[in-house]
Protein backbone atom coordinates (compact mmCIF):
# COMPACT_ATOMS: atom_id res chain seq x y z
CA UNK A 1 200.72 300.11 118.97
CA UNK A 2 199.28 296.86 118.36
CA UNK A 3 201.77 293.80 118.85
CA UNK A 4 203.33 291.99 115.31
CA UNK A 5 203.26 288.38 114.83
CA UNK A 6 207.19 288.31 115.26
CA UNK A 7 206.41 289.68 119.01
CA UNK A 8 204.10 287.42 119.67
CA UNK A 9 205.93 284.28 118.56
CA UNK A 10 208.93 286.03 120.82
CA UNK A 11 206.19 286.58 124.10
CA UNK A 12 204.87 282.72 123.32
CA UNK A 13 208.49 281.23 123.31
CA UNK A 14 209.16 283.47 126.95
CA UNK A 15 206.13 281.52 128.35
CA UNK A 16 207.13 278.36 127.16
CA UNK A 17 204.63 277.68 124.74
CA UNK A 18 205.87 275.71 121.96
CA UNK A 19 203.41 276.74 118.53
CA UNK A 20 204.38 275.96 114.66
CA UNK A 21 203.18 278.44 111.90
CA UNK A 22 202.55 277.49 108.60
CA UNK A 23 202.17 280.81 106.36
CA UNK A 24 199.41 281.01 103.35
CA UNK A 25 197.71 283.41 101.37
CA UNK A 26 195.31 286.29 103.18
CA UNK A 27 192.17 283.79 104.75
CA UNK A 28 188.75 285.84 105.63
CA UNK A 29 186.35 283.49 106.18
CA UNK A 30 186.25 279.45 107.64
CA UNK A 31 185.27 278.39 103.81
CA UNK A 32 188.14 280.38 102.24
CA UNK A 33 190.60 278.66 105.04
CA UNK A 34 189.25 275.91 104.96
CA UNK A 35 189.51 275.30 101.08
CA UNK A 36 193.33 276.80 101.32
CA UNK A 37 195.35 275.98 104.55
CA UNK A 38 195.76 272.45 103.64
CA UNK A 39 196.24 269.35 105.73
CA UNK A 40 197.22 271.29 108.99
CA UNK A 41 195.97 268.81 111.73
CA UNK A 42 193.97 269.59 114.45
CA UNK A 43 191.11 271.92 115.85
CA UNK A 44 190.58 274.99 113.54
CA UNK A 45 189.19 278.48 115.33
CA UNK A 46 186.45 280.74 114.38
CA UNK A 47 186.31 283.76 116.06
CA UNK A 48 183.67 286.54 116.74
CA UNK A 49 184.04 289.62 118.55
CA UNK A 50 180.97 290.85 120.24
CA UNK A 51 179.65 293.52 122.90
CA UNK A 52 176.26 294.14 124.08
CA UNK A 53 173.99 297.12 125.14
CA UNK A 54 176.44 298.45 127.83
CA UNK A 55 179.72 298.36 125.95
CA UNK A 56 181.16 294.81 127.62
CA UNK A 57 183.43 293.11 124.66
CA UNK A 58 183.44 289.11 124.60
CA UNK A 59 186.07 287.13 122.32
CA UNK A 60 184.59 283.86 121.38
CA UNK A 61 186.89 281.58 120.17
CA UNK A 62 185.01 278.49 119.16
CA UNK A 63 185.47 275.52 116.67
CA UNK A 64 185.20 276.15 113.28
CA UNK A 65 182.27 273.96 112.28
CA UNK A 66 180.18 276.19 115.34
CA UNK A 67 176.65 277.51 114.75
CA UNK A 68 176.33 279.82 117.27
CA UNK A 69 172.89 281.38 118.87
CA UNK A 70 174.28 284.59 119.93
CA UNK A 71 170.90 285.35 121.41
CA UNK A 72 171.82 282.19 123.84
CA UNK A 73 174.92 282.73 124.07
CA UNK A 74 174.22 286.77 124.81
CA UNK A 75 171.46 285.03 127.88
CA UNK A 76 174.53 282.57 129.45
CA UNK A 77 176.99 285.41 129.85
CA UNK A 78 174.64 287.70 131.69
CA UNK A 79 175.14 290.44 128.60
CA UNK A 80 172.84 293.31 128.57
CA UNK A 81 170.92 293.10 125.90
CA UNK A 82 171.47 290.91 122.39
CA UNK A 83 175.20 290.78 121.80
CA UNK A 84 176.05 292.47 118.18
CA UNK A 85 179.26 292.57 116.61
CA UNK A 86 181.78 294.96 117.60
CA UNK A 87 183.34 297.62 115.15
CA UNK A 88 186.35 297.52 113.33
CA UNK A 89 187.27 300.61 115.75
CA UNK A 90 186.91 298.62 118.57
CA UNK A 91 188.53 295.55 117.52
CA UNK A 92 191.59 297.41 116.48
CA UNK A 93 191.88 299.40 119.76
CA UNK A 94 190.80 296.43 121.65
CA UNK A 95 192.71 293.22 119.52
CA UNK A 96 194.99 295.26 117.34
CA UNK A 97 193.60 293.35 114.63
CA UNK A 98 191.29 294.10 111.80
CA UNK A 99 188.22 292.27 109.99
CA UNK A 100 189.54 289.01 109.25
CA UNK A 101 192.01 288.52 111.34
CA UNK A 102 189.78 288.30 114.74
CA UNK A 103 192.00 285.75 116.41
CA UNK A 104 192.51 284.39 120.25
CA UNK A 105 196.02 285.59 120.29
CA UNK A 106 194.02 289.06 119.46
CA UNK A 107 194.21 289.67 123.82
CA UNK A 108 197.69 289.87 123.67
CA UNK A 109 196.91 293.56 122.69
CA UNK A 110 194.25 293.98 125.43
CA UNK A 111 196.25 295.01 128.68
CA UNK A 112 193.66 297.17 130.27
CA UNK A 113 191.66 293.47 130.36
CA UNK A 114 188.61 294.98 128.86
CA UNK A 115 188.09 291.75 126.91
CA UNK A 116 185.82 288.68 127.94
CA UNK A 117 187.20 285.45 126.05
CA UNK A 118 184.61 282.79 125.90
CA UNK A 119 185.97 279.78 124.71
CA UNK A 120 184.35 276.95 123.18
CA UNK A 121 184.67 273.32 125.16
CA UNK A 122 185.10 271.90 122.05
CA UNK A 123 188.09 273.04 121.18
CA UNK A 124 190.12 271.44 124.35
CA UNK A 125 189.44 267.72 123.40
CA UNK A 126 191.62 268.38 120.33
CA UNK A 127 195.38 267.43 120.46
CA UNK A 128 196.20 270.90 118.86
CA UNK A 129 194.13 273.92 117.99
CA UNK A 130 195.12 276.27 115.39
CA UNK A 131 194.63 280.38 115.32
CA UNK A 132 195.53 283.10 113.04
CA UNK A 133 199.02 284.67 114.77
CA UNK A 134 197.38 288.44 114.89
CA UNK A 135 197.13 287.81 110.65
CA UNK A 136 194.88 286.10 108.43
CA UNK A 137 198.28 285.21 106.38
CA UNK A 138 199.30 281.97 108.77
CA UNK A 139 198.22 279.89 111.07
CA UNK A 140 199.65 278.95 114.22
CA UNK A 141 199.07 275.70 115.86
CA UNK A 142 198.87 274.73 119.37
CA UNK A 143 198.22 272.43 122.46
CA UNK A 144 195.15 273.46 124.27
CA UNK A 145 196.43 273.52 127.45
CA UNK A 146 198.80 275.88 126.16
CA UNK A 147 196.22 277.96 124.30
CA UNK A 148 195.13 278.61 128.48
CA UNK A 149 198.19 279.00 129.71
CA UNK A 150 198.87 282.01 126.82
CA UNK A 151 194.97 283.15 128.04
CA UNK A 152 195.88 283.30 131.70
CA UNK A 153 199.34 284.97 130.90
CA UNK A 154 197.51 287.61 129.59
CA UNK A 155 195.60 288.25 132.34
CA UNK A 156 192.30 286.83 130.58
CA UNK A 157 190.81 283.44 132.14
CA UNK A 158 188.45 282.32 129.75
CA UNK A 159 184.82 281.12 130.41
CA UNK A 160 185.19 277.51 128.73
CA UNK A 161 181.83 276.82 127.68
CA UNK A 162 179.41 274.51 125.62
CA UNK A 163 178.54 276.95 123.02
CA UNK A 164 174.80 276.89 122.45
CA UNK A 165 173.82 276.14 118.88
CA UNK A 166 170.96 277.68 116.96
CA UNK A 167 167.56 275.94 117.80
CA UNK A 168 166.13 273.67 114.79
CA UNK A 169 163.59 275.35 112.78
CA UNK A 170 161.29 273.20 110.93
CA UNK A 171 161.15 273.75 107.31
CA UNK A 172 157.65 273.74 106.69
CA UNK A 173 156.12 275.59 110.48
CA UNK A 174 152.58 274.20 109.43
CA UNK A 175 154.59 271.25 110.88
CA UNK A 176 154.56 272.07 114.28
CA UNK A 177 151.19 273.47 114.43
CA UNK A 178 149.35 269.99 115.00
CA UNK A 179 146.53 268.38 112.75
CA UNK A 180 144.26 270.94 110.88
């Protein structure tokens, strides 16, 4: 059974990690939260939950304003193949969360550590960072060293990385093609 927000906030307070929540209306995408969570400060996540040819899961938790080249990204982590996006199945059995609510705090639920959390570098220079407590109806803010320190109690060190960006494309290719 996948863990509630109120048993989350109770395993965060055992570890010592200090969070506020501030509750809104359902949020599914970064433009929908970011057009209704208001003036919560800090470092807002995006999250995508991937696998690749052989069935290996990756949580990337990365800033909110990311463009992310999942081919790149698929090339850093050694995945097997292009990474795709993992099904709803898997995300429940994996996160115990559904479409929407893909959240850091989602490895709570993953105790047989089947889970690879990539997390994006960006996101630790912030004074808080802010994640979806297992719903897309609040968010939860944080310090990032305590954002690690809820990772690692998990049993899930996170690969901090810089998360590549999608390569420039010119508008018009003629461009790059040199003088006819």
């Amino acid at each position: 059974m996948a863990t509630t927000p109120e048993e989350l906030f109770r395993y965060l307070s055992v570890q010592g990690i200090e969070v506020s929540t501030v509750t809104h209306p359902p949020l599914f995408t970064v433009a929908d939260s970011q057009a209704l969570r208001g003036t919560i400060p800090g470092a807002h996540t995006k999250n995508l939950f991937a696998k690749d040819k052989k069935g290996r899961h990756f949580l990337v938790v990365a800033d909110e304003e990311a463009q992310i080249d999942l081919k790149a990204l698929s090339k850093m982590l050694g995945a097997a193949g292009r990474l795709s996006f993992a099904s709803p199945e898997a995300m429940m059995e994996l996160l115990g969360v559904t479409p929407g609510a893909v959240t850091a705090f989602g490895v709570i639920n993953d105790e047989s550590r089947r889970v690879e959390v990539v997390l994006d570098r960006t996101l630790l220079s912030h004074d808080m960072v802010n994640c979806h407590p297992l719903t897309n109806e609040a968010t939860t803010s944080l310090r990032p060293a305590d954002l690690m320190a809820f990772f690692r109690s998990t049993g899930h060190e996170p690969l901090v990385l810089d998360l590549p960006a999608p390569e420039a494309r010119p508008e018009n290719p003629s461009d790059t093609q040199g003088d006819a």
